[in-house]
Every structure is written in C-alpha cells, then in structure tokens.
N, C-alpha and C. Protein backbone atom coordinates (compact mmCIF):
# COMPACT_ATOMS: atom_id res chain seq x y z
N UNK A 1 86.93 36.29 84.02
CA UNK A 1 86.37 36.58 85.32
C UNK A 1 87.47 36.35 86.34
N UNK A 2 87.21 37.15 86.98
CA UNK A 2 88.66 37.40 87.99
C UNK A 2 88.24 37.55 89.56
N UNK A 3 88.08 36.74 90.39
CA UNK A 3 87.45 37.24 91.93
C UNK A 3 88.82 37.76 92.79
N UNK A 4 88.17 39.18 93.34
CA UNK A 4 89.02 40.22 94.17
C UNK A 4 88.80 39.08 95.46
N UNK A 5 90.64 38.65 96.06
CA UNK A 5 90.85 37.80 97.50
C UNK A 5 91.16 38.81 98.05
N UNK A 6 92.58 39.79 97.44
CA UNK A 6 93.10 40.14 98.52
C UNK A 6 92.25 41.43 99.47
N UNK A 7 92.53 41.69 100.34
CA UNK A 7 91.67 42.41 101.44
C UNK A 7 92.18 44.32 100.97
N UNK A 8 93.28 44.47 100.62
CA UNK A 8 93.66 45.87 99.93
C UNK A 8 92.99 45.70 99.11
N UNK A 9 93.10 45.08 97.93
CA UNK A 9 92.15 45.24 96.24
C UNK A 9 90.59 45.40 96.45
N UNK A 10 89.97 44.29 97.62
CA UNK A 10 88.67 44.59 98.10
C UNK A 10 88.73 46.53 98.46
N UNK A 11 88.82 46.63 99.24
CA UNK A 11 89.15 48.33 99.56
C UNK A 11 89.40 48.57 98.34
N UNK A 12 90.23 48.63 97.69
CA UNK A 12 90.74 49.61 96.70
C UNK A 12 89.16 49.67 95.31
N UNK A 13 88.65 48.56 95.45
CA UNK A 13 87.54 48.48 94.59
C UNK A 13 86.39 49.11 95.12
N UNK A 14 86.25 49.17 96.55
CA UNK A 14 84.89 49.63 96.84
C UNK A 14 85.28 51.02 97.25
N UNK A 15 86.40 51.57 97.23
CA UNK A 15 86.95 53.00 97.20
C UNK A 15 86.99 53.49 95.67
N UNK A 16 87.06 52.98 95.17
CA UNK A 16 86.79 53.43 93.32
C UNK A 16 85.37 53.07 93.38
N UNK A 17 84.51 52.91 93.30
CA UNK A 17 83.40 52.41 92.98
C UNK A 17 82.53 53.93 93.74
N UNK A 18 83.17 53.97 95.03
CA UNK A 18 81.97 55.02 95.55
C UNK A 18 82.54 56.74 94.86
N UNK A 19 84.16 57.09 94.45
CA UNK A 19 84.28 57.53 93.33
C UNK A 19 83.73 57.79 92.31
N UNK A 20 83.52 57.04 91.96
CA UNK A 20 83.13 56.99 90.10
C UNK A 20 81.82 57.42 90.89
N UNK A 21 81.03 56.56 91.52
CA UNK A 21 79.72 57.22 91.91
C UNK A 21 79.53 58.89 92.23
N UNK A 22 80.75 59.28 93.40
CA UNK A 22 80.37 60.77 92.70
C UNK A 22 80.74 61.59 91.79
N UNK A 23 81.49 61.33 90.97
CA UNK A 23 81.37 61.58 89.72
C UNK A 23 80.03 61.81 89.16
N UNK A 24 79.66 60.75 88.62
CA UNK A 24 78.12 60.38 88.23
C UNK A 24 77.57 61.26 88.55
N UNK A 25 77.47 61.49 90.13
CA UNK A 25 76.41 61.71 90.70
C UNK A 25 77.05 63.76 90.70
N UNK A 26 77.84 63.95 90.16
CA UNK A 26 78.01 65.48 90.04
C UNK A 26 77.48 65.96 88.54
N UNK A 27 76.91 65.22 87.77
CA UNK A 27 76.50 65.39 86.54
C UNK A 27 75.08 65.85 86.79
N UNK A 28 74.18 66.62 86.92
CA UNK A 28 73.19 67.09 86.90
C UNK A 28 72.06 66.18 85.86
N UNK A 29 72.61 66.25 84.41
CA UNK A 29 71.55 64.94 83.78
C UNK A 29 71.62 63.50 84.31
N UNK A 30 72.58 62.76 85.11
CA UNK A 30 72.69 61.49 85.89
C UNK A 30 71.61 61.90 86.60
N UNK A 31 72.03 62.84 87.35
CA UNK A 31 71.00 62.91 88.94
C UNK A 31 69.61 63.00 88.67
N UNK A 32 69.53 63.31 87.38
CA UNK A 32 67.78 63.73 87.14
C UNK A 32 67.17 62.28 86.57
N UNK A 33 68.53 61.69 85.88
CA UNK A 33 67.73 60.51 85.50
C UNK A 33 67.74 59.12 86.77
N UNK A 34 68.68 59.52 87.43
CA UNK A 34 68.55 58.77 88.68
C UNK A 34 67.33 58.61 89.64
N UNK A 35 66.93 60.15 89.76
CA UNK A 35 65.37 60.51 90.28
C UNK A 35 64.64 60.38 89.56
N UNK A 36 64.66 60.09 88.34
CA UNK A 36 63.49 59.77 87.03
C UNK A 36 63.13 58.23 87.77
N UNK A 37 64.02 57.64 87.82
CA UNK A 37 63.72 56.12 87.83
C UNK A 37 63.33 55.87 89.26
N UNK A 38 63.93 56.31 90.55
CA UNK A 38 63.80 55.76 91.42
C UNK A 38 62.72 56.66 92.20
N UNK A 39 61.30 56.07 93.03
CA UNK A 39 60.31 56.26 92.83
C UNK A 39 59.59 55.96 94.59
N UNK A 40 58.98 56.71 94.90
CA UNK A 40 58.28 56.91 96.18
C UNK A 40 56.85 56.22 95.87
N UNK A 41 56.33 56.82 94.67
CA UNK A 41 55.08 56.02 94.14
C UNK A 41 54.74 54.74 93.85
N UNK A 42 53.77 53.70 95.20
CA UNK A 42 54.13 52.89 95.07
C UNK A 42 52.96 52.24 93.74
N UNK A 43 52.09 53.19 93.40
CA UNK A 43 51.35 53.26 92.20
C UNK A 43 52.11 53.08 90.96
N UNK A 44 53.09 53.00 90.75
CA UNK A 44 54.05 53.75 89.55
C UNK A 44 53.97 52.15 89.09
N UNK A 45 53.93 51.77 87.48
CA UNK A 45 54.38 50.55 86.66
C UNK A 45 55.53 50.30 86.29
N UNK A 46 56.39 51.25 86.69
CA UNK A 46 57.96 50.88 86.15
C UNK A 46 59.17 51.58 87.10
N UNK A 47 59.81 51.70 87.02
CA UNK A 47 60.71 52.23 87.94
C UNK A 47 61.43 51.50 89.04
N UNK A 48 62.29 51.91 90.29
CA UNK A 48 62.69 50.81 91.19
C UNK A 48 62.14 51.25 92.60
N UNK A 49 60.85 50.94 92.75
CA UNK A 49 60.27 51.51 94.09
C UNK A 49 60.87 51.66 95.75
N UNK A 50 60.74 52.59 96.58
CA UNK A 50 61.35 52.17 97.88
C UNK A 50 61.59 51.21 98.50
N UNK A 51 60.94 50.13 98.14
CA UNK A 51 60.87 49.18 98.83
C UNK A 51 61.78 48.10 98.31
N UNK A 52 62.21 48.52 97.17
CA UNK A 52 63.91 47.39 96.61
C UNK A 52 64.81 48.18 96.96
N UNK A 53 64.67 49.17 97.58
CA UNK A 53 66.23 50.70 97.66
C UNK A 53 66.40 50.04 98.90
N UNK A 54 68.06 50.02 99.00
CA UNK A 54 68.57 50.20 100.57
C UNK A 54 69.00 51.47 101.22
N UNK A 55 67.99 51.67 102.54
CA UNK A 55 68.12 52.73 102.96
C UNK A 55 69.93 53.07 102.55
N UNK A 56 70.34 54.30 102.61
CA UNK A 56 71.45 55.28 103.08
C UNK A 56 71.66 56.42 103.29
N UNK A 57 72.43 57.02 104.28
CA UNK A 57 72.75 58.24 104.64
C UNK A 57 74.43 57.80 105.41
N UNK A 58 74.64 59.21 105.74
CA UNK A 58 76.05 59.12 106.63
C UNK A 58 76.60 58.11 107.23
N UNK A 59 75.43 57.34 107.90
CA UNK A 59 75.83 56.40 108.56
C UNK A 59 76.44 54.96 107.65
N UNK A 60 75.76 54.91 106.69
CA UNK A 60 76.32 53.85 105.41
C UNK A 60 77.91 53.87 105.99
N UNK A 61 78.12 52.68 105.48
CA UNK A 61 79.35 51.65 105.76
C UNK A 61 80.26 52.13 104.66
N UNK A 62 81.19 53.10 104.58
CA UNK A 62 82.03 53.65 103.38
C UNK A 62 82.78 52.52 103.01
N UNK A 63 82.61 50.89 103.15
CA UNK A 63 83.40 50.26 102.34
C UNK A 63 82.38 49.14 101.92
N UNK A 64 81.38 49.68 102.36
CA UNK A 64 80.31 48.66 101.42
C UNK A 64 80.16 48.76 99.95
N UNK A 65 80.22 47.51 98.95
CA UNK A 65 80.43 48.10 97.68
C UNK A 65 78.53 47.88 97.20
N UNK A 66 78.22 49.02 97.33
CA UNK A 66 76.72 49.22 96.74
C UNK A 66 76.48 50.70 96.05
N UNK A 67 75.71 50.86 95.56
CA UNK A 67 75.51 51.67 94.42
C UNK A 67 73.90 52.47 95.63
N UNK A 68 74.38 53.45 95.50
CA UNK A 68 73.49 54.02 95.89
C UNK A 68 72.38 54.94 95.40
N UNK A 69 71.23 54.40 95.33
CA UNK A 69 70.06 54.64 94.63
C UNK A 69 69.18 55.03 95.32
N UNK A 70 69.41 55.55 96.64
CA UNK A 70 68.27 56.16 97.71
C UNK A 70 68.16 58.11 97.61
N UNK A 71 67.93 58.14 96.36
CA UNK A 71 68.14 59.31 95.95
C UNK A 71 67.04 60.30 97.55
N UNK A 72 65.92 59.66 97.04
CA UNK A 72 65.07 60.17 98.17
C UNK A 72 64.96 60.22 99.99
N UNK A 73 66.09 59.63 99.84
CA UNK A 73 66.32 58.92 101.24
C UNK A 73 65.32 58.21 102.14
N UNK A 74 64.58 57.72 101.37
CA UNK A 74 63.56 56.75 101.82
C UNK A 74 63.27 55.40 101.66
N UNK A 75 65.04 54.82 101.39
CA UNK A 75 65.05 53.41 100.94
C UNK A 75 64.83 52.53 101.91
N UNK A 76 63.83 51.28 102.21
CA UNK A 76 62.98 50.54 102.89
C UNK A 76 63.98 49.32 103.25
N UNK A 77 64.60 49.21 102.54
CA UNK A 77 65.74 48.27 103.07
C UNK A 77 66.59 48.54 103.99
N UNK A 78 67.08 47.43 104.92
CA UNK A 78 68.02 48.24 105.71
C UNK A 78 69.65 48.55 105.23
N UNK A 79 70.28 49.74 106.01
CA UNK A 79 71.08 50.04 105.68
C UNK A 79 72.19 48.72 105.07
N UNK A 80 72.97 48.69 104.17
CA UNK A 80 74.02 47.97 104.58
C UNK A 80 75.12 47.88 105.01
N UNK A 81 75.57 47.02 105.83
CA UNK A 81 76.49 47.11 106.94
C UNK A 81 77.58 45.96 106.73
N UNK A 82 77.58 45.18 105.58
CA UNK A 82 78.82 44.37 105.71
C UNK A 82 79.52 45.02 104.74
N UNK A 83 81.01 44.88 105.43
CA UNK A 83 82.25 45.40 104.80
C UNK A 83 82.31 44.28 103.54
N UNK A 84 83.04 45.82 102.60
CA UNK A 84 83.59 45.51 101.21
C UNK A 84 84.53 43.83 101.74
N UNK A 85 85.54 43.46 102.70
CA UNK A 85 85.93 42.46 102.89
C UNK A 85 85.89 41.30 103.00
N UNK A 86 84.40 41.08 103.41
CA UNK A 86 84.18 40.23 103.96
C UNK A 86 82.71 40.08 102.54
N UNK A 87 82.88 40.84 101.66
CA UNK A 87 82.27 40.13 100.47
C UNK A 87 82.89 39.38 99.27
N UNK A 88 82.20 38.20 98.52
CA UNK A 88 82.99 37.94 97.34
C UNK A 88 82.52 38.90 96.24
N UNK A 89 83.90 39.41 95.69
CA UNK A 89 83.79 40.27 94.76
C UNK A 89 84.31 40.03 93.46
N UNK A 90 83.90 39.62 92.08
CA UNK A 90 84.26 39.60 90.82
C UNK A 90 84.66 40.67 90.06
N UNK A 91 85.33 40.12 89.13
CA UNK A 91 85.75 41.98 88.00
C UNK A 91 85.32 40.90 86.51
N UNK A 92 84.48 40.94 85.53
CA UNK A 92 84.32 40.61 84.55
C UNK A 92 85.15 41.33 83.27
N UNK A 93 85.87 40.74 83.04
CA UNK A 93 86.35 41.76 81.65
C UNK A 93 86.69 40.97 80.17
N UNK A 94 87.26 41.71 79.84
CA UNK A 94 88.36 40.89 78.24
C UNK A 94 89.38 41.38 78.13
N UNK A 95 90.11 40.68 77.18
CA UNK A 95 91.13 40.84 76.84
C UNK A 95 91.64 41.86 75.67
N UNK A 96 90.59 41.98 75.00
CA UNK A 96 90.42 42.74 74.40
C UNK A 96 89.18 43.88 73.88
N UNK A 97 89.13 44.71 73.30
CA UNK A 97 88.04 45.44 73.28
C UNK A 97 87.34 45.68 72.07
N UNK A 98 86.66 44.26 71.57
CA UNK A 98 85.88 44.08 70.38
C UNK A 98 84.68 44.19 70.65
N UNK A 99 83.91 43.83 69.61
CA UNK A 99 82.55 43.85 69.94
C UNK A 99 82.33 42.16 69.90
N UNK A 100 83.03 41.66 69.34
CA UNK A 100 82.62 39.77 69.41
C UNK A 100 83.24 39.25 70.88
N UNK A 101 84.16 40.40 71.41
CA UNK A 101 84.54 39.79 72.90
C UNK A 101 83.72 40.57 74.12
N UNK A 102 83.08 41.50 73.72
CA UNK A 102 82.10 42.47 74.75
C UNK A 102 80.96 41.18 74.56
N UNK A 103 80.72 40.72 73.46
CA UNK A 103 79.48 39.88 73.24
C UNK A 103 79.52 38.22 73.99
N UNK A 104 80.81 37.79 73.75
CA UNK A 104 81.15 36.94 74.81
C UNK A 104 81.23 36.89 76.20
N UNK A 105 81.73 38.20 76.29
CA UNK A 105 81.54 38.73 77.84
C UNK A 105 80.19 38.62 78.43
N UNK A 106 79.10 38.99 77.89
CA UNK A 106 77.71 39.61 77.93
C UNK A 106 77.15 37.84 78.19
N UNK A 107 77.44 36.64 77.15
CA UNK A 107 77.24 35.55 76.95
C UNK A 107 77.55 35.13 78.62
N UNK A 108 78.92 35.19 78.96
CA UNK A 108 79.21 34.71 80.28
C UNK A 108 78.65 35.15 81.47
N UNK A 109 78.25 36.82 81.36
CA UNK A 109 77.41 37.38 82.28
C UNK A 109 76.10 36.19 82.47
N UNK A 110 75.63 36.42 81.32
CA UNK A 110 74.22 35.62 81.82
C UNK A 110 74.47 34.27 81.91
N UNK A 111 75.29 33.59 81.90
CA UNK A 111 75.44 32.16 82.13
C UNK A 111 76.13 32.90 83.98
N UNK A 112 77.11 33.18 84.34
CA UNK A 112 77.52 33.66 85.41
C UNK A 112 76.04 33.89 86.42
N UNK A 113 74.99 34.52 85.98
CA UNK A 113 73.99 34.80 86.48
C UNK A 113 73.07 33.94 86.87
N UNK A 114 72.88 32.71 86.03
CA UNK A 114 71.58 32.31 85.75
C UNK A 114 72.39 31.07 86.58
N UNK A 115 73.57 30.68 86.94
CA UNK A 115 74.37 29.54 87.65
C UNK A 115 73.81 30.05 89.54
N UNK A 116 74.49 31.58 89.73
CA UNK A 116 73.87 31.64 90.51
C UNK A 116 72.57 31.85 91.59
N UNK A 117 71.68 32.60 90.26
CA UNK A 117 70.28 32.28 91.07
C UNK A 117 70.12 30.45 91.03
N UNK A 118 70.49 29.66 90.14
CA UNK A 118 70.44 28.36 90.23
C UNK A 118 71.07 28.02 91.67
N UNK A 119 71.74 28.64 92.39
CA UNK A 119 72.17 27.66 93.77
C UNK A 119 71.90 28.77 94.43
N UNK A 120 70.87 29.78 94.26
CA UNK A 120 70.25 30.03 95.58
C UNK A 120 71.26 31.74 96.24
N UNK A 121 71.89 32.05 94.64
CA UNK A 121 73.09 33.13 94.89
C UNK A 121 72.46 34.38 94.44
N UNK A 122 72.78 35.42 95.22
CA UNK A 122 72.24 36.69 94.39
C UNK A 122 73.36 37.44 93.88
N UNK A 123 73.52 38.09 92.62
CA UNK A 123 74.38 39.05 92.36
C UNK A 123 74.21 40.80 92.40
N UNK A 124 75.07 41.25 92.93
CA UNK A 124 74.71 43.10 92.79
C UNK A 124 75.72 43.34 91.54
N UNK A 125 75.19 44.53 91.39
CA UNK A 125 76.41 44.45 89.97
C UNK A 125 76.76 46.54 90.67
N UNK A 126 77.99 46.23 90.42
CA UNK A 126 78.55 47.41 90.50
C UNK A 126 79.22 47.56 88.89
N UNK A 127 78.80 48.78 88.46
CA UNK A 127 78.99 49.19 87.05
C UNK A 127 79.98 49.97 87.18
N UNK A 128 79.09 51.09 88.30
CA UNK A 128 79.67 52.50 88.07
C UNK A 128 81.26 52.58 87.99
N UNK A 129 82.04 52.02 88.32
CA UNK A 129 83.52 52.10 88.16
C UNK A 129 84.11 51.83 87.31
N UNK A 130 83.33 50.94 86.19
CA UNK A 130 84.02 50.94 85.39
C UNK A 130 83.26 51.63 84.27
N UNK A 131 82.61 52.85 84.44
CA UNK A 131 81.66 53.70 83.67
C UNK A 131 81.94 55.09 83.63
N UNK A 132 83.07 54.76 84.57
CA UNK A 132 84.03 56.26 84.51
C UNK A 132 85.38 55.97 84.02
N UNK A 133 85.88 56.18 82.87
CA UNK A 133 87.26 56.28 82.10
C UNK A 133 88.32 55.92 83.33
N UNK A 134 88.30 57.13 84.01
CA UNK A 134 89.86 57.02 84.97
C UNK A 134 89.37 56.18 86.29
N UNK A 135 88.32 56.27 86.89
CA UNK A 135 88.27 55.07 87.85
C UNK A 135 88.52 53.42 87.24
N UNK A 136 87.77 53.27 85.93
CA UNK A 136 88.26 51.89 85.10
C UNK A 136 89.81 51.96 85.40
N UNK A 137 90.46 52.57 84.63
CA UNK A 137 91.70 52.91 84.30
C UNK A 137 92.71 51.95 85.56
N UNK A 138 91.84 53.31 86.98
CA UNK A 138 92.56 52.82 88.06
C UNK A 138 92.47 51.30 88.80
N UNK A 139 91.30 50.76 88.24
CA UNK A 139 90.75 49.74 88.64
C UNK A 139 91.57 48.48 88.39
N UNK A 140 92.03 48.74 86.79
CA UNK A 140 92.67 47.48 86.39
C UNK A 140 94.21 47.54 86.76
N UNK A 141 94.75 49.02 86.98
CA UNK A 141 95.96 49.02 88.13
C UNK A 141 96.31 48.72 88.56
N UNK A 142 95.33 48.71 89.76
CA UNK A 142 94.84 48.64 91.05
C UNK A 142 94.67 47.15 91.63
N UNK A 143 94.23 46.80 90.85
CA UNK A 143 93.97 44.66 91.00
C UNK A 143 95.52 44.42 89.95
N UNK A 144 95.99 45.21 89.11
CA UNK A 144 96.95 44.01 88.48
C UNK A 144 96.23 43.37 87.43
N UNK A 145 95.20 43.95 86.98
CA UNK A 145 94.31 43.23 85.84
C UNK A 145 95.60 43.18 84.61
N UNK A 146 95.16 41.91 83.94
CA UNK A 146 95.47 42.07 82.46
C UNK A 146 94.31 42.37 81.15
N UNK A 147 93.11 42.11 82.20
CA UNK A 147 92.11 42.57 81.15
C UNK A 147 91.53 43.73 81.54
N UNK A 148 90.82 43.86 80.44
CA UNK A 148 90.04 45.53 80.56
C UNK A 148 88.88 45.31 81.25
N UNK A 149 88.59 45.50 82.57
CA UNK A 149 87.44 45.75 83.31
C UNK A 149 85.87 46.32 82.87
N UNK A 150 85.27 44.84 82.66
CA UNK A 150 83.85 45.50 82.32
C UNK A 150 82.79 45.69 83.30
N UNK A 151 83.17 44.74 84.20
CA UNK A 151 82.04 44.88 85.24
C UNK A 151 82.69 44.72 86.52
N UNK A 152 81.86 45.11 87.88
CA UNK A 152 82.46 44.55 88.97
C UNK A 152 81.29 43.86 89.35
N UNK A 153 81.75 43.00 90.35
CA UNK A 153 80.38 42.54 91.05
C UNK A 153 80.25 41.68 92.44
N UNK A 154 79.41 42.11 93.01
CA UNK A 154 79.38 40.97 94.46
C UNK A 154 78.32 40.00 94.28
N UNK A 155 78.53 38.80 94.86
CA UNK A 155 78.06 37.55 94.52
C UNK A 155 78.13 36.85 95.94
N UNK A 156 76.84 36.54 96.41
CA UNK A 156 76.29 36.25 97.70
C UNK A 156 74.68 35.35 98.02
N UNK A 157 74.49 35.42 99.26
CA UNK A 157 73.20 35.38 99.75
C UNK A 157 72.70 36.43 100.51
N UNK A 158 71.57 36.90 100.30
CA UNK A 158 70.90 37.91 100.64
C UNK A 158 69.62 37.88 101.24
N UNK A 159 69.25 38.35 101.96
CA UNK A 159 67.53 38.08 102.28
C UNK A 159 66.50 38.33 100.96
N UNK A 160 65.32 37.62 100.86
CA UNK A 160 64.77 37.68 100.09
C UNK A 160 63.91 39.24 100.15
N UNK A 161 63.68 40.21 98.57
CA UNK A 161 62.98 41.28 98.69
C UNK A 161 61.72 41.06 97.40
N UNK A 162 61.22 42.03 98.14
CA UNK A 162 59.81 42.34 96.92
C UNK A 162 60.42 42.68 95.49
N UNK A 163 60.07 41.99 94.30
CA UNK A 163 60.47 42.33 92.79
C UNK A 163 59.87 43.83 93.04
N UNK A 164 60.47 44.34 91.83
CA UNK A 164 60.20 45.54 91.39
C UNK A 164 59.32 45.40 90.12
N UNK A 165 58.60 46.53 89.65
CA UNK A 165 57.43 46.39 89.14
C UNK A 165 58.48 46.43 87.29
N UNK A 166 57.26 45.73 86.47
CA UNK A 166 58.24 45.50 85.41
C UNK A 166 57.03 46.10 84.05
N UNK A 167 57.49 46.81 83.55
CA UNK A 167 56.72 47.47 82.24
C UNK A 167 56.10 46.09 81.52
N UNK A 168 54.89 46.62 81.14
CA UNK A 168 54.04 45.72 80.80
C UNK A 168 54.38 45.09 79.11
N UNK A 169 54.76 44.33 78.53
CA UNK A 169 55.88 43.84 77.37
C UNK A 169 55.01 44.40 76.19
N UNK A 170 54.12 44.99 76.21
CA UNK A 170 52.97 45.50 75.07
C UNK A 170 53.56 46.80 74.61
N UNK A 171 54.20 47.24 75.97
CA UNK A 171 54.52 48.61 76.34
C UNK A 171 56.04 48.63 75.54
N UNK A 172 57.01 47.84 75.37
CA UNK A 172 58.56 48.04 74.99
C UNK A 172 58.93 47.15 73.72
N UNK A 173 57.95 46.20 73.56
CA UNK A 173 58.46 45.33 72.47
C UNK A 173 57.12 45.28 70.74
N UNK A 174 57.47 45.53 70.07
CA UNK A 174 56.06 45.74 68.71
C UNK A 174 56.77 45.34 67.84
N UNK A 175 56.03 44.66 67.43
CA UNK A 175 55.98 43.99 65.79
C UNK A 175 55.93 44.78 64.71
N UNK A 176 57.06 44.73 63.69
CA UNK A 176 56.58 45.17 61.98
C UNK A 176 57.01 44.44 61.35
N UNK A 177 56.10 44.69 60.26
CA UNK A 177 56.54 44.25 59.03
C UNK A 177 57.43 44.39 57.61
C-alpha cells in the first residue's frame, strides 16, 4: 500500500482514472451494464438507487477522483467538489502477479477496510484505472510504482448516506449436497 503525497501524482491519478472511465464508458456492453445496475426505481431490491449516486454533469470538478455512476443524471447526492489534492489517496498493489499475492492483497483490502470504518473512515474505491491495461500501465509510471497497481483509493470522512438496498441472501447463496 502506497499513499499518493505528491500534488502532480494526485492529478496524474485522478486524470487516469477519469480516462480509463471513458474508455469503459465507450464500450456499449459497460454502458448497458452500468444502466442495468444503477436505478431510478426506488421499488427495485438490488441495484445502487439515486439516492447513493452523486449527482454529475459538466459542472463536476475534473479532478475529483470519483467514478461516475449517474448514468441517469439524477444522482441525489451532491455534486462533488473537493479536489483530487486535497484528498488522501492510496494505490494497493503487489509485487508480483500471483494468485497467493492477489489473495494477500484482497486479505489487506479488507483488513485496510474494516480499520477504517473502525475509526469512523469511509473508503471510495477507484478501480477503473487500473481495469484498463494502458491506464494501469501509465499509473505505475506515473507514481514511480514498483508494484503492479491493483487498486486506487480515497480514504476519508464523508457525510453519512442511505445504504443501498442489498439482495435478499436466499436469493445468491444455496446449499448442495
């Protein structure tokens, strides 16, 4: 785990990040499954309803590092407005690219996680950059990484929001014999 100080690498991460996002977001099956999930219906049992989306449009802060999921443009949150700079930002990676060190990685994620809802911290996780080959690529460049970039992430306090609705466990998990 590696936290982005300097104020270029901040930029340079939340400038790859909204990248790779359109990327993503020029893929026609992304975009459909993007609108699959994210949901106006506040009836709906699964999905991430308006009311966890942060609004965006034009006006969005081009160095905010957030993932934008307001497909509908009806995200209930307000815009966000603090600069990529003035956030703390992590890069999770390894050193190598096994599956017993992706699994360690994964191990530290949720210990990384579960430390900071313990003091009251929220994490966003920015994926998308390192979910595109050449934005990764540029990423670990770009910071001077020696490891291979698995995750990015900002790590903060946030105002508190409404959970999102969660599939009922009858529904995803079954027993055999």
């Amino acid at each position: 785990m590696v936290q982005i100080v300097d104020p270029e690498q901040k930029l340079a991460a939340a400038r790859l990040s909204k990248e790779a996002e359109a990327i993503q977001n020029s893929d026609p099956q992304y975009r459909a499954e993007l609108e699959a999930w994210t949901t106006t219906d506040l009836h709906r049992t699964d999905g991430v309803p308006v009311y966890a989306i942060p609004h965006t449009d034009a006006r969005s802060e081009p160095e905010a590092l957030a993932r934008n999921f307001d497909v509908a443009g009806k995200g209930w949150l307000p815009m966000l407005r603090q600069s990529a700079l003035n956030q703390c930002l992590m890069v999770l990676g390894t050193a190598e690219s096994t599956r017993i060190a992706w699994l360690r990685a994964g191990e530290a994620l949720q210990r990384i996680l579960l430390e900071a809802t313990r003091f009251d911290f929220v994490a966003s996780l920015a994926s998308q950059v390192v979910e595109v080959p050449s934005t990764r690529d540029r990423l670990r460049k770009e910071l001077g990484l020696e490891m291979s970039p698995l995750l990015l992430m900002r790590i903060g306090r946030a105002a508190p929001t409404p959970a999102s609705k969660r599939r009922d466990l009858t529904m995803i998990i079954s027993e055999t014999d």
